[in-house]
N, C-alpha and C. Protein backbone atom coordinates (compact mmCIF):
# COMPACT_ATOMS: atom_id res chain seq x y z
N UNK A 1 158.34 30.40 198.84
CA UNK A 1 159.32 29.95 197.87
C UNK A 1 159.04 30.61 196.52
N UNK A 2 160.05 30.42 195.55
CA UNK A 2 159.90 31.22 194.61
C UNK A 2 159.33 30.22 193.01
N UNK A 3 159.01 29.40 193.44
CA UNK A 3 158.66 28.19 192.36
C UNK A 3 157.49 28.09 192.92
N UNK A 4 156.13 27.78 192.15
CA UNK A 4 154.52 27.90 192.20
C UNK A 4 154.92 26.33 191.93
N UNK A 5 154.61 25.47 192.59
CA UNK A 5 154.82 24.00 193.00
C UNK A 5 153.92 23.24 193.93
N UNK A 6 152.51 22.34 193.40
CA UNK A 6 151.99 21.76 194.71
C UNK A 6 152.28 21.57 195.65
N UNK A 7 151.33 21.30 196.54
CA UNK A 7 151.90 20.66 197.74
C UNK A 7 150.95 19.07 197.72
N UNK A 8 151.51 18.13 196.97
CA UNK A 8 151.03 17.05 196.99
C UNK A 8 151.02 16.44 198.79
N UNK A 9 149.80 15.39 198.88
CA UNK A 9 149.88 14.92 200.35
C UNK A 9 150.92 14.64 200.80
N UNK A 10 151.45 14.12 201.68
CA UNK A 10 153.04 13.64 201.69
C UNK A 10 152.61 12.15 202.70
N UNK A 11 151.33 12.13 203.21
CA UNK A 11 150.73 11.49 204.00
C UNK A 11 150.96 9.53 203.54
N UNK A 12 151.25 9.90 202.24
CA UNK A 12 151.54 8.09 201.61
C UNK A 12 152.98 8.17 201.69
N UNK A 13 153.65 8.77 202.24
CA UNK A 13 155.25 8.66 201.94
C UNK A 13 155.95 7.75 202.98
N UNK A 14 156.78 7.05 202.94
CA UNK A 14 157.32 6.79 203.79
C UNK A 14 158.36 7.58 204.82
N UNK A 15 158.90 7.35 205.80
CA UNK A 15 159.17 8.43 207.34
C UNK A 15 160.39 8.99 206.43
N UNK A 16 161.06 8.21 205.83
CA UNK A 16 162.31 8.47 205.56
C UNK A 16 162.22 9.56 204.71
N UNK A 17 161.40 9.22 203.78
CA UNK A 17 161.14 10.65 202.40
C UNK A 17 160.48 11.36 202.68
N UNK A 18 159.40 11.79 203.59
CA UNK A 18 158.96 12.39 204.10
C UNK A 18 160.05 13.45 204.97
N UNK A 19 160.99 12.76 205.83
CA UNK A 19 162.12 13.85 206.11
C UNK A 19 162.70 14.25 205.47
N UNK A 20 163.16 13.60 204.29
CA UNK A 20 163.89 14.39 202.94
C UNK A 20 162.73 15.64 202.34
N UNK A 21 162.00 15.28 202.06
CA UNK A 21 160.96 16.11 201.56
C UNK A 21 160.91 17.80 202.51
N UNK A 22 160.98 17.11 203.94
CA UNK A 22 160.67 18.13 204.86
C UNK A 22 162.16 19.00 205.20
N UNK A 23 163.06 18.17 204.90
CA UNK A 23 164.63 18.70 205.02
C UNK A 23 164.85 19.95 203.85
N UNK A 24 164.31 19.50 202.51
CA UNK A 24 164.52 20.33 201.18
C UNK A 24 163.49 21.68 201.89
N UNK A 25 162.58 21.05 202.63
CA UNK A 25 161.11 22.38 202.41
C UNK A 25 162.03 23.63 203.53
N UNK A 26 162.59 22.99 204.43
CA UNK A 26 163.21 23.86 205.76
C UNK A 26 164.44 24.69 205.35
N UNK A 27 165.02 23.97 204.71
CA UNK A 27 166.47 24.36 203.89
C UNK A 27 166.07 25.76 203.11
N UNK A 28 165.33 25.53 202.14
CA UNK A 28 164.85 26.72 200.85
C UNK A 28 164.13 27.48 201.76
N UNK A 29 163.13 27.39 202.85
CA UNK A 29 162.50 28.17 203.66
C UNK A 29 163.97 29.36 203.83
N UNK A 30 164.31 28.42 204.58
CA UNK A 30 165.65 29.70 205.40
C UNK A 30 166.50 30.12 204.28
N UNK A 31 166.62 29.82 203.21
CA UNK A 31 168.09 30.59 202.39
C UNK A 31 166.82 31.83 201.87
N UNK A 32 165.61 31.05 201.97
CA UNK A 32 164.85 32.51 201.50
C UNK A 32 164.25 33.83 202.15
N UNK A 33 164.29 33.81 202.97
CA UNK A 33 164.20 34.86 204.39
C UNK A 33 164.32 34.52 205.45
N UNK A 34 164.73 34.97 206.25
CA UNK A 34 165.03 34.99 207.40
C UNK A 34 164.12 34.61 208.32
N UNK A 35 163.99 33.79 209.07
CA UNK A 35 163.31 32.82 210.42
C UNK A 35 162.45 33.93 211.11
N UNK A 36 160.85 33.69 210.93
CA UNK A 36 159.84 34.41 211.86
C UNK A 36 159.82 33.78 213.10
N UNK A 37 159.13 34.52 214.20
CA UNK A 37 158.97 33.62 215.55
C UNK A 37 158.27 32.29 215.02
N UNK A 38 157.61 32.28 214.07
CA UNK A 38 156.86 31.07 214.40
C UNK A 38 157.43 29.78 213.85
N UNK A 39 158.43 30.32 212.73
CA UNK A 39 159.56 28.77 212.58
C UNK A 39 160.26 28.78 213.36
N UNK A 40 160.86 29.93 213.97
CA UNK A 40 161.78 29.29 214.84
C UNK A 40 161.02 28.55 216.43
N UNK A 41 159.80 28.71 216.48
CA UNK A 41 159.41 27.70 217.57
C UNK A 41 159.18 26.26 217.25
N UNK A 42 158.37 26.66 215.94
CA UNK A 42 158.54 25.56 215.46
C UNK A 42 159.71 24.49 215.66
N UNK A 43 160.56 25.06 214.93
CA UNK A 43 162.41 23.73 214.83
C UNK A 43 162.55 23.49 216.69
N UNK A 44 162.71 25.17 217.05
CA UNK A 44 162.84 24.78 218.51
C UNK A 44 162.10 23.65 219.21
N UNK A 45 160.63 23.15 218.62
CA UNK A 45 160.28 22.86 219.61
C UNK A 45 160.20 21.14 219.26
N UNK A 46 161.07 20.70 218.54
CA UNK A 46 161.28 19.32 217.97
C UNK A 46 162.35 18.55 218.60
N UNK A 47 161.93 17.57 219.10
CA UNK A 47 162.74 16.67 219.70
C UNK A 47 164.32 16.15 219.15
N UNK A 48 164.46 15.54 220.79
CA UNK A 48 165.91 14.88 220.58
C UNK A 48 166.37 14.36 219.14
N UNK A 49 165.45 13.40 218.16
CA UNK A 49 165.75 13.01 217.39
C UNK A 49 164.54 13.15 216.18
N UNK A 50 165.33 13.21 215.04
CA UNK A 50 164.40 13.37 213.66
C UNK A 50 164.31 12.21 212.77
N UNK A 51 163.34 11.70 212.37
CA UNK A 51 163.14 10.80 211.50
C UNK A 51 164.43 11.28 210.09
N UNK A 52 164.98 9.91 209.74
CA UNK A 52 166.15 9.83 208.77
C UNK A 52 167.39 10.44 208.85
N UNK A 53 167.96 10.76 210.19
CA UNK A 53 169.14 11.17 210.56
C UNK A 53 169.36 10.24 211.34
N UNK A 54 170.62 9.37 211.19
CA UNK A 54 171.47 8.50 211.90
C UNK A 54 171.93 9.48 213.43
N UNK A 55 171.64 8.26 214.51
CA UNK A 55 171.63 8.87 215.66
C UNK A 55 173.27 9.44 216.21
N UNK A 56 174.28 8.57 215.46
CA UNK A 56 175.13 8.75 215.53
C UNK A 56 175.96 10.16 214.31
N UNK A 57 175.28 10.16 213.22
CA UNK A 57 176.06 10.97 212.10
C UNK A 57 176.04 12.47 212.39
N UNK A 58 176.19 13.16 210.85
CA UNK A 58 176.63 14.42 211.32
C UNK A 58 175.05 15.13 210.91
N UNK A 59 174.78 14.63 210.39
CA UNK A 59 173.00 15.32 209.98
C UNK A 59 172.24 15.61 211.41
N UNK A 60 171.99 14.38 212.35
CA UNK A 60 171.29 14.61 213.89
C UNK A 60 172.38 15.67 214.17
N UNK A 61 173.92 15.84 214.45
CA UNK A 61 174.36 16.83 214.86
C UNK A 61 174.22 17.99 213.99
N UNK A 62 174.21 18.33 212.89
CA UNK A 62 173.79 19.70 212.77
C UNK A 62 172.72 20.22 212.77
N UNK A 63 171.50 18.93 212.73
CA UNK A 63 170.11 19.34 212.91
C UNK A 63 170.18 20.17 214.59
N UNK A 64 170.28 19.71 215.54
CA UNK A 64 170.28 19.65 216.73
C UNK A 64 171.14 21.24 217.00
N UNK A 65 172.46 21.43 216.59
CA UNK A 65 172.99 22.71 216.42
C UNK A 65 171.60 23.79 215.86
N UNK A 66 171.36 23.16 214.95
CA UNK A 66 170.21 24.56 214.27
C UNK A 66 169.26 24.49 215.13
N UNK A 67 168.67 23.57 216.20
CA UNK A 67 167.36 23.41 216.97
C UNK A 67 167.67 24.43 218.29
N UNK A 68 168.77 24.46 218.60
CA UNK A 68 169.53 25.14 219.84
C UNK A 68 169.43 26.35 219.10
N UNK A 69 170.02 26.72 218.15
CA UNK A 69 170.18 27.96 217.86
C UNK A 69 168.62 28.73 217.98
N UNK A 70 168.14 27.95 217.15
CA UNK A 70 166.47 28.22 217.25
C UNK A 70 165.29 28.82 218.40
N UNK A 71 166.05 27.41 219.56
CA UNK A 71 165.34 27.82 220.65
C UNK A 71 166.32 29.34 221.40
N UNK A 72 167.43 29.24 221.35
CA UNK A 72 168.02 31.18 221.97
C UNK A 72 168.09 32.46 221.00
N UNK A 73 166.93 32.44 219.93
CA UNK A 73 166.45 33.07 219.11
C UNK A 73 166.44 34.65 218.93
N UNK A 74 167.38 35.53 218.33
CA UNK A 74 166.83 37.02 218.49
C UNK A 74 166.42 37.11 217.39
N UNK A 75 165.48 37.31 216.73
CA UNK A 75 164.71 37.45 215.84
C UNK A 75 165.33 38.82 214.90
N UNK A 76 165.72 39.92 215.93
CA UNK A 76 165.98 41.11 214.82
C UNK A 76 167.39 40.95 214.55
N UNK A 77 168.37 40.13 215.10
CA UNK A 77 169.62 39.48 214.94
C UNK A 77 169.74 38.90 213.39
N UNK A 78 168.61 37.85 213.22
CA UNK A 78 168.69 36.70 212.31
C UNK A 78 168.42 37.88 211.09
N UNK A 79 167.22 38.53 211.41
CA UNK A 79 166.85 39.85 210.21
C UNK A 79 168.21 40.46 209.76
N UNK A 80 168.94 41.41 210.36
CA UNK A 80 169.92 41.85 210.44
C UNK A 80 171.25 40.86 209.48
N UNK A 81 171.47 39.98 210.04
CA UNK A 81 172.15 38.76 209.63
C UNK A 81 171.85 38.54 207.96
N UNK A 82 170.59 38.14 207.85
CA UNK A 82 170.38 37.59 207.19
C UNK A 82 170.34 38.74 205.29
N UNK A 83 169.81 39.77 206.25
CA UNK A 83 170.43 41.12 205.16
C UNK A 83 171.86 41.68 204.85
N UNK A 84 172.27 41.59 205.67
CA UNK A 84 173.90 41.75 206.09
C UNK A 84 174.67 40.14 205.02
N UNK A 85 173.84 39.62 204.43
CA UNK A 85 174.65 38.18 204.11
C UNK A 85 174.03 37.84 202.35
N UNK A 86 172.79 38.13 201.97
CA UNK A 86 172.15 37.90 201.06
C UNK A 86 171.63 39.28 199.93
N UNK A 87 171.43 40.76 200.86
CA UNK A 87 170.46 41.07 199.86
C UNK A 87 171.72 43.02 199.86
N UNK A 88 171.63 43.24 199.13
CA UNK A 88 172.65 44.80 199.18
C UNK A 88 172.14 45.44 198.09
N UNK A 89 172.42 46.77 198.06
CA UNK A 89 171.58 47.49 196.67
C UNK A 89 172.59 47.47 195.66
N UNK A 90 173.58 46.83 195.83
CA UNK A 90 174.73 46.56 195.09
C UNK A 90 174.84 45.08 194.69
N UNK A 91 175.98 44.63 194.84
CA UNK A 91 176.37 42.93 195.01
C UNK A 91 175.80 42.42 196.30
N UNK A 92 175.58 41.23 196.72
CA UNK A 92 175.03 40.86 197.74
C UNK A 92 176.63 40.18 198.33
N UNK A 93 177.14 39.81 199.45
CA UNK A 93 178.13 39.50 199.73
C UNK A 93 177.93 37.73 199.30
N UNK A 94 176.60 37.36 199.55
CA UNK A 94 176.66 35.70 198.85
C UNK A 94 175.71 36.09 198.07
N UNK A 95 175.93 35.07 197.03
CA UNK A 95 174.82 34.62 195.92
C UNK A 95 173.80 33.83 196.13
N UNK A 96 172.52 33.90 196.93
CA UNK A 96 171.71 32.65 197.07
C UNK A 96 171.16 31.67 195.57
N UNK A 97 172.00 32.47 194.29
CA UNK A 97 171.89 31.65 193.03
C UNK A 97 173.19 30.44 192.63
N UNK A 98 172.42 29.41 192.57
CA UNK A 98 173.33 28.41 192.23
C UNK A 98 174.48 28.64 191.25
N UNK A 99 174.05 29.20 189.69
CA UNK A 99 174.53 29.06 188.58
C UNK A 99 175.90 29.75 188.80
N UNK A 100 175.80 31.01 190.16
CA UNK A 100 176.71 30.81 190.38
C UNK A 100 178.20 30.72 190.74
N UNK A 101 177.75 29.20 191.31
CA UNK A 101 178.78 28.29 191.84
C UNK A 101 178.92 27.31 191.26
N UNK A 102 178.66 26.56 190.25
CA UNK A 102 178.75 25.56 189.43
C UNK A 102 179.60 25.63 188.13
N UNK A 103 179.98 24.83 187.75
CA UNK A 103 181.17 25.07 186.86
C UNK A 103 180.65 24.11 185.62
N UNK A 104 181.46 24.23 184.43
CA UNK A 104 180.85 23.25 183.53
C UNK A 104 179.69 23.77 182.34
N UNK A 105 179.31 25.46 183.02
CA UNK A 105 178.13 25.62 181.89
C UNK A 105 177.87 26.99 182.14
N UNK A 106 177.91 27.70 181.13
CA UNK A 106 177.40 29.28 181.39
C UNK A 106 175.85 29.70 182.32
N UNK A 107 176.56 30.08 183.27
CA UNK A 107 174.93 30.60 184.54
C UNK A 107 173.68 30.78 183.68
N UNK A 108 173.93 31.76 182.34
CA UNK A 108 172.72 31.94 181.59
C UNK A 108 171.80 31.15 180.76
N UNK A 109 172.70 30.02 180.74
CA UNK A 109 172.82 28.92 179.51
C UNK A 109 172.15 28.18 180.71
N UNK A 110 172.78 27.74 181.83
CA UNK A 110 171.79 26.75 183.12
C UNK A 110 170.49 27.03 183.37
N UNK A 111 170.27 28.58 183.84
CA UNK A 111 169.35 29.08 183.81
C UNK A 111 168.08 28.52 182.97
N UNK A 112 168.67 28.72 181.40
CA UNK A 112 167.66 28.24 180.32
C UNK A 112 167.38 27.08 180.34
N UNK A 113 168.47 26.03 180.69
CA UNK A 113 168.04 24.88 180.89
C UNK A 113 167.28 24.28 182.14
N UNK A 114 167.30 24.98 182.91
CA UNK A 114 166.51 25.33 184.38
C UNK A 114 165.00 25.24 184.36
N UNK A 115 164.79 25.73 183.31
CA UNK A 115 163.32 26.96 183.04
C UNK A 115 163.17 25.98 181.95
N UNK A 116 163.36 24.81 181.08
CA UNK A 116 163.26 24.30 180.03
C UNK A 116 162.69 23.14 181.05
N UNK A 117 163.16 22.27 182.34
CA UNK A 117 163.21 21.51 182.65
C UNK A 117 161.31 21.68 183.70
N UNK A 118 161.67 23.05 183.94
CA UNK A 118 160.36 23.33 185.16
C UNK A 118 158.88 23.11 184.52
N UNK A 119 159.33 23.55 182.88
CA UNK A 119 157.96 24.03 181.79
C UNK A 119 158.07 22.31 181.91
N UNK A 120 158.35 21.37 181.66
CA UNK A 120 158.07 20.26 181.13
C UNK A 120 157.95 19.32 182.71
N UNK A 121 158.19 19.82 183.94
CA UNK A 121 157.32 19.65 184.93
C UNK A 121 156.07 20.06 185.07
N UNK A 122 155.35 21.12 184.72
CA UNK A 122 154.66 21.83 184.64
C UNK A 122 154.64 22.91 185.81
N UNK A 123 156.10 23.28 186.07
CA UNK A 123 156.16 24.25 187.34
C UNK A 123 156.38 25.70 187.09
N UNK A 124 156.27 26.57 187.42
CA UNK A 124 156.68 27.99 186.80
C UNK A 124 156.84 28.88 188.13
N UNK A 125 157.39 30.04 188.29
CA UNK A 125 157.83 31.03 189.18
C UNK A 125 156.67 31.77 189.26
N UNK A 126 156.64 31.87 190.83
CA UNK A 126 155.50 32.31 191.50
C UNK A 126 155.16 33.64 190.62
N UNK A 127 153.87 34.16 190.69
CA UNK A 127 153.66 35.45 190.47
C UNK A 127 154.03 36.75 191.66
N UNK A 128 154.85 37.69 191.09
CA UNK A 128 155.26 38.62 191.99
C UNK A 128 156.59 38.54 192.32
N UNK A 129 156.94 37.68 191.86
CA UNK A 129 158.40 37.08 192.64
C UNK A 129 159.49 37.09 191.55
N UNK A 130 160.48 37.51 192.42
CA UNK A 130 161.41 38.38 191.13
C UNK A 130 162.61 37.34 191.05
N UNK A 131 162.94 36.66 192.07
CA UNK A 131 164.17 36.30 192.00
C UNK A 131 164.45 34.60 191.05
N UNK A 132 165.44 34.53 190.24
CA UNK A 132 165.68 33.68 189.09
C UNK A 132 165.67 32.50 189.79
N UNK A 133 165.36 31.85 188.73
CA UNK A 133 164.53 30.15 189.07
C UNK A 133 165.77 29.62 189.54
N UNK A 134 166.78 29.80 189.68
CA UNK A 134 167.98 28.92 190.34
C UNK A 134 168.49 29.33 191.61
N UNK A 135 167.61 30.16 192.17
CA UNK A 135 167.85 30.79 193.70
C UNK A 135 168.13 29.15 194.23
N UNK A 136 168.78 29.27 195.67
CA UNK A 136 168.99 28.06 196.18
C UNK A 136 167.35 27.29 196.70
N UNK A 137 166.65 28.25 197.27
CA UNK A 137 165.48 28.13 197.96
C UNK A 137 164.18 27.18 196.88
N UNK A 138 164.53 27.97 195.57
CA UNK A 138 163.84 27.33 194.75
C UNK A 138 163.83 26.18 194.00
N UNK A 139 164.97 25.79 193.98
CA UNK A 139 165.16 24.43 193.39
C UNK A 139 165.38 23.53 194.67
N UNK A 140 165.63 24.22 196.00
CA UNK A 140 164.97 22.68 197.15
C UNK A 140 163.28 22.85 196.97
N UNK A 141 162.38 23.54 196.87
CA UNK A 141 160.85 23.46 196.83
C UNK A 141 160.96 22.64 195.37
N UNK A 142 161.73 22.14 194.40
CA UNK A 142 161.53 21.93 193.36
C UNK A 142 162.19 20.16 193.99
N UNK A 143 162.80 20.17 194.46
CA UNK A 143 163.26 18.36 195.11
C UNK A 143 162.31 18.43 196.13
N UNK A 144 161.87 18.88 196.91
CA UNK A 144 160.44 18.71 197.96
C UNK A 144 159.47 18.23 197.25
N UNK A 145 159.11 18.87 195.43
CA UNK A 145 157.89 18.64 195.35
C UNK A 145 157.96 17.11 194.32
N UNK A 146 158.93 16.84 194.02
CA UNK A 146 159.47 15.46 193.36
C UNK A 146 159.18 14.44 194.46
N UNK A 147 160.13 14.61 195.80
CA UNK A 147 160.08 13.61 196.88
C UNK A 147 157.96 13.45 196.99
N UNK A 148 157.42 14.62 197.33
CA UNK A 148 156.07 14.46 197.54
C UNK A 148 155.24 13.99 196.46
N UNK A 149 155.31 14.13 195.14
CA UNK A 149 155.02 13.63 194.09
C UNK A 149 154.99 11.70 193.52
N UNK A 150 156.24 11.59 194.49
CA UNK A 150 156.45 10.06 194.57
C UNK A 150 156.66 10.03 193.21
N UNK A 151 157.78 10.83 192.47
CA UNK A 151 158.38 11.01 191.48
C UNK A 151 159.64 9.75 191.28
N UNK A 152 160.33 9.14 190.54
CA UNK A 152 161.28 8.04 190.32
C UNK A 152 162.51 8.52 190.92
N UNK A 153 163.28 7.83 191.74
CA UNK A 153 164.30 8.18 192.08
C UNK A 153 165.25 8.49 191.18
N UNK A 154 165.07 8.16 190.02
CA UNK A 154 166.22 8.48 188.67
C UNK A 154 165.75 9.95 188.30
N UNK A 155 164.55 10.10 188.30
CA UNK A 155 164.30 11.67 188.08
C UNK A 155 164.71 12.78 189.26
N UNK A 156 164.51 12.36 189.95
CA UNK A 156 165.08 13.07 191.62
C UNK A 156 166.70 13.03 191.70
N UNK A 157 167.17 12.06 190.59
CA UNK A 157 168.98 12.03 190.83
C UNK A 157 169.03 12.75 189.67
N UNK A 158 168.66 13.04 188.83
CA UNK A 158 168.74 13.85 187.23
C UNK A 158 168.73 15.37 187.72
N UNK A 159 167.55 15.83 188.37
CA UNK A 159 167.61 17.29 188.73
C UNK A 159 168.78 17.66 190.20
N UNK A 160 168.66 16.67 190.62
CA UNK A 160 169.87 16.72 192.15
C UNK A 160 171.08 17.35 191.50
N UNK A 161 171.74 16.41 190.43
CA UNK A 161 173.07 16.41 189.91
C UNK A 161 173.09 17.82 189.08
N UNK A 162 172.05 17.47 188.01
CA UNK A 162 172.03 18.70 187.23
C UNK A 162 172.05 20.06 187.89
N UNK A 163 170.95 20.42 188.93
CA UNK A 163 171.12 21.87 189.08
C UNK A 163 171.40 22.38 190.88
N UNK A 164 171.54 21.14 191.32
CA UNK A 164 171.53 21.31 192.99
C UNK A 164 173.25 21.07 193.35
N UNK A 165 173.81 19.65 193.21
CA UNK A 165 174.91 19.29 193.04
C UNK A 165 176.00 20.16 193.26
N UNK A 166 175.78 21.02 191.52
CA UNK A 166 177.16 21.35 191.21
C UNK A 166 177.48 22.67 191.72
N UNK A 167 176.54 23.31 192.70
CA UNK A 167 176.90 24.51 193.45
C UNK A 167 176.25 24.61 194.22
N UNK A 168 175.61 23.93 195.31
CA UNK A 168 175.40 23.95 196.81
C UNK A 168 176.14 23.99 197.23
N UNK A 169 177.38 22.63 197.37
CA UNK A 169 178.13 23.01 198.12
C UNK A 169 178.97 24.18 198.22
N UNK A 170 179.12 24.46 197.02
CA UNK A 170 180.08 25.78 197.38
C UNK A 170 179.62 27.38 197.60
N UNK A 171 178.22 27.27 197.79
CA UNK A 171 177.26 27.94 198.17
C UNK A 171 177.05 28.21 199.69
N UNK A 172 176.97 26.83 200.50
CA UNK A 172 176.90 26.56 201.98
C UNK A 172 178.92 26.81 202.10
N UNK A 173 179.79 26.40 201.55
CA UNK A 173 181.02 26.98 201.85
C UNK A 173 180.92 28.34 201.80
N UNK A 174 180.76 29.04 201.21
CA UNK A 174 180.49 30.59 201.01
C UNK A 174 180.05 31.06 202.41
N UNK A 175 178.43 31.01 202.79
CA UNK A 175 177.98 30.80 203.69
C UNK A 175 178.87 31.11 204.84
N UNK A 176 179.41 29.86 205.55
CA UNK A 176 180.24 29.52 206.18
C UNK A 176 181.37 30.78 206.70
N UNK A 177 181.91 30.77 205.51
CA UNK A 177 182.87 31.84 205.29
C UNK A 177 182.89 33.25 205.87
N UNK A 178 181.60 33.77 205.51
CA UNK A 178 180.86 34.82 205.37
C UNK A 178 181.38 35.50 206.59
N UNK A 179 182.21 36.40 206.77
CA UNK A 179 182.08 37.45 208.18
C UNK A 179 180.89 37.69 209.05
N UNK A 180 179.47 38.34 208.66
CA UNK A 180 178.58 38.43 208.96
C UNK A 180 177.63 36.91 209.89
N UNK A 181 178.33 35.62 209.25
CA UNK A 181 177.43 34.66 209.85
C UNK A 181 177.67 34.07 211.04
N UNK A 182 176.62 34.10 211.74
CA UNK A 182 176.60 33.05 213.29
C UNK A 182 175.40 32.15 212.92
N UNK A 183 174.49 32.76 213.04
CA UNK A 183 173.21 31.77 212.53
C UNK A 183 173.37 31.29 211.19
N UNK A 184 173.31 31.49 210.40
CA UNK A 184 173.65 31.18 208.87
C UNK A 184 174.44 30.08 208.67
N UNK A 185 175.90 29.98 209.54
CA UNK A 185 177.22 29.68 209.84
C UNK A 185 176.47 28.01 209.99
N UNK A 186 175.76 28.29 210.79
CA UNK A 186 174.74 26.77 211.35
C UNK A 186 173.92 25.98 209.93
N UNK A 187 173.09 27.26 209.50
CA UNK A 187 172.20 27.00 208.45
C UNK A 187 172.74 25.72 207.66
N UNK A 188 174.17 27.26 207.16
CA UNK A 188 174.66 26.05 205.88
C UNK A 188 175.14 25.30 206.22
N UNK A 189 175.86 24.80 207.30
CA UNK A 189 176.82 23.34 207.90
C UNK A 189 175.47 22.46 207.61
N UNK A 190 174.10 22.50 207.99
CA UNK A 190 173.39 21.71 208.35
C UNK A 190 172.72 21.33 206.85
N UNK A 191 172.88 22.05 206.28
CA UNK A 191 172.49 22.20 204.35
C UNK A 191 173.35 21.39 203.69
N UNK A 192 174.69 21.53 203.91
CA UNK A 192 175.97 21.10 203.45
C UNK A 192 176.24 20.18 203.46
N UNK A 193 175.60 19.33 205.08
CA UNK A 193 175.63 17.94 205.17
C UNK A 193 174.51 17.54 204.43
N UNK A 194 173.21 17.95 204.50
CA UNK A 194 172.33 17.38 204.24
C UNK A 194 172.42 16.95 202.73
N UNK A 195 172.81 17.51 202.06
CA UNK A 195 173.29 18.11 200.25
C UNK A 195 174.49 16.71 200.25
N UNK A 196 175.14 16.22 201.14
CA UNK A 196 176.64 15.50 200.88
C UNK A 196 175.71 14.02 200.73
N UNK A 197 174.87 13.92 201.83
CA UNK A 197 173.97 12.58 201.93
C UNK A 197 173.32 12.67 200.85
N UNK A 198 172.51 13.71 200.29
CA UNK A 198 171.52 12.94 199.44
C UNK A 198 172.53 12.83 198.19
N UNK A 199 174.02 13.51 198.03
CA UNK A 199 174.71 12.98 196.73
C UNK A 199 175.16 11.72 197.03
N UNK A 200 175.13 11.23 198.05
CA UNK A 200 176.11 9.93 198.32
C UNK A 200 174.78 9.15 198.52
N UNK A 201 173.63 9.26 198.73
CA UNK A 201 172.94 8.25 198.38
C UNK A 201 172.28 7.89 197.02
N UNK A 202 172.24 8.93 196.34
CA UNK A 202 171.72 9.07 194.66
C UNK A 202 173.02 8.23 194.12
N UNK A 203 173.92 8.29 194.43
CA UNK A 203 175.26 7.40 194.06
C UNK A 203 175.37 5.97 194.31
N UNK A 204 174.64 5.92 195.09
CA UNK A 204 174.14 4.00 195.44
C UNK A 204 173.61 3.72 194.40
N UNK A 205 172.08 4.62 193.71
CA UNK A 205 171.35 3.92 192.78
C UNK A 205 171.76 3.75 191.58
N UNK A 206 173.53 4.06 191.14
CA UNK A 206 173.25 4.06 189.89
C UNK A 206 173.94 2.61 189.72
């Protein structure tokens, strides 16, 4: 990931935040490169059901879509794919940067307020690592490390809204869209939902 962010225990958490935690870590994993054999055995090799997905909703179904995809895996496919969708020596056909897709505030101006918010976490961008603190990948390692932190749920709904919110979704729509995606196509459905729940549950607490 592109945010230098502990990895606090997660071992005191409860099952539920612990899958949120682990949902944000899987999510930013994949918008940030492309699936090695060893995640994709990983997801592949996880059961019928996941802690904090309703057995009935759409989260177990798109988890389960991405677990299938996982286990019939071409590895130089997903590579291919995943360059073909994110990275060009030009424009990239998607933006894996939030700012953007969000409306309401100049990308450069978010940005600053981005990087205003991380310093007073005490988080900062990895060394070596080029890409701007509002990549999608980096601000889920930045709600991973809140959930693991056992951070206040009002602070976890403050950065959600502020910098995740207002252009995920139309980020995972993009996605979607994309000519190039089959695997991806999965990614973001399963991002998209996941992103709809945690706004509709941050919306209970207020």
């Amino acid at each position: 990931m592109n945010i230098d962010s502990p990895r606090p225990d997660p071992g005191h958490l409860p099952g539920e935040e612990a899958a949120r935690a682990n949902f944000y870590a899987l999510i930013g994993r994949l918008f940030y490169d492309f699936p090695d054999a060893g995640l994709l055995v990983a997801i592949g090799g996880v059961g019928e059901n996941v802690s904090g997905a309703d057995e009935s909703g759409a989260l177990l179904q798109t988890w389960r879509r991405l677990r299938d995809a996982c286990r019939s895996a071409d590895t130089g496919a997903f590579e291919q794919e995943y360059v073909a969708l994110f990275i060009s020596t030009g424009r990239a056909l998607v933006s894996p940067y939030i700012s953007g897709y969000a409306g309401g505030m100049a990308g450069d101006k978010r940005v600053v307020r981005l990087r205003q918010q991380l310093e007073e976490m005490g988080l900062t961008r990895r060394d070596a690592i080029f890409e701007v603190e509002d990549h999608i990948s980096g601000l889920c390692d930045v709600m991973r490390f809140l959930i693991e932190s056992n951070q206040p749920i009002a602070a976890q709904k403050r950065f959600f809204d502020e910098f995740i919110h207002p252009g995920a979704i139309v980020l995972c729509d993009a996605v979607e869209s994309a000519e190039p995606a089959v695997f991806y196509k999965i990614v973001a459905r399963f991002a998209r939902v996941f992103f709809e729940l945690e706004n509709s549950a941050f919306a209970m607490e207020t």
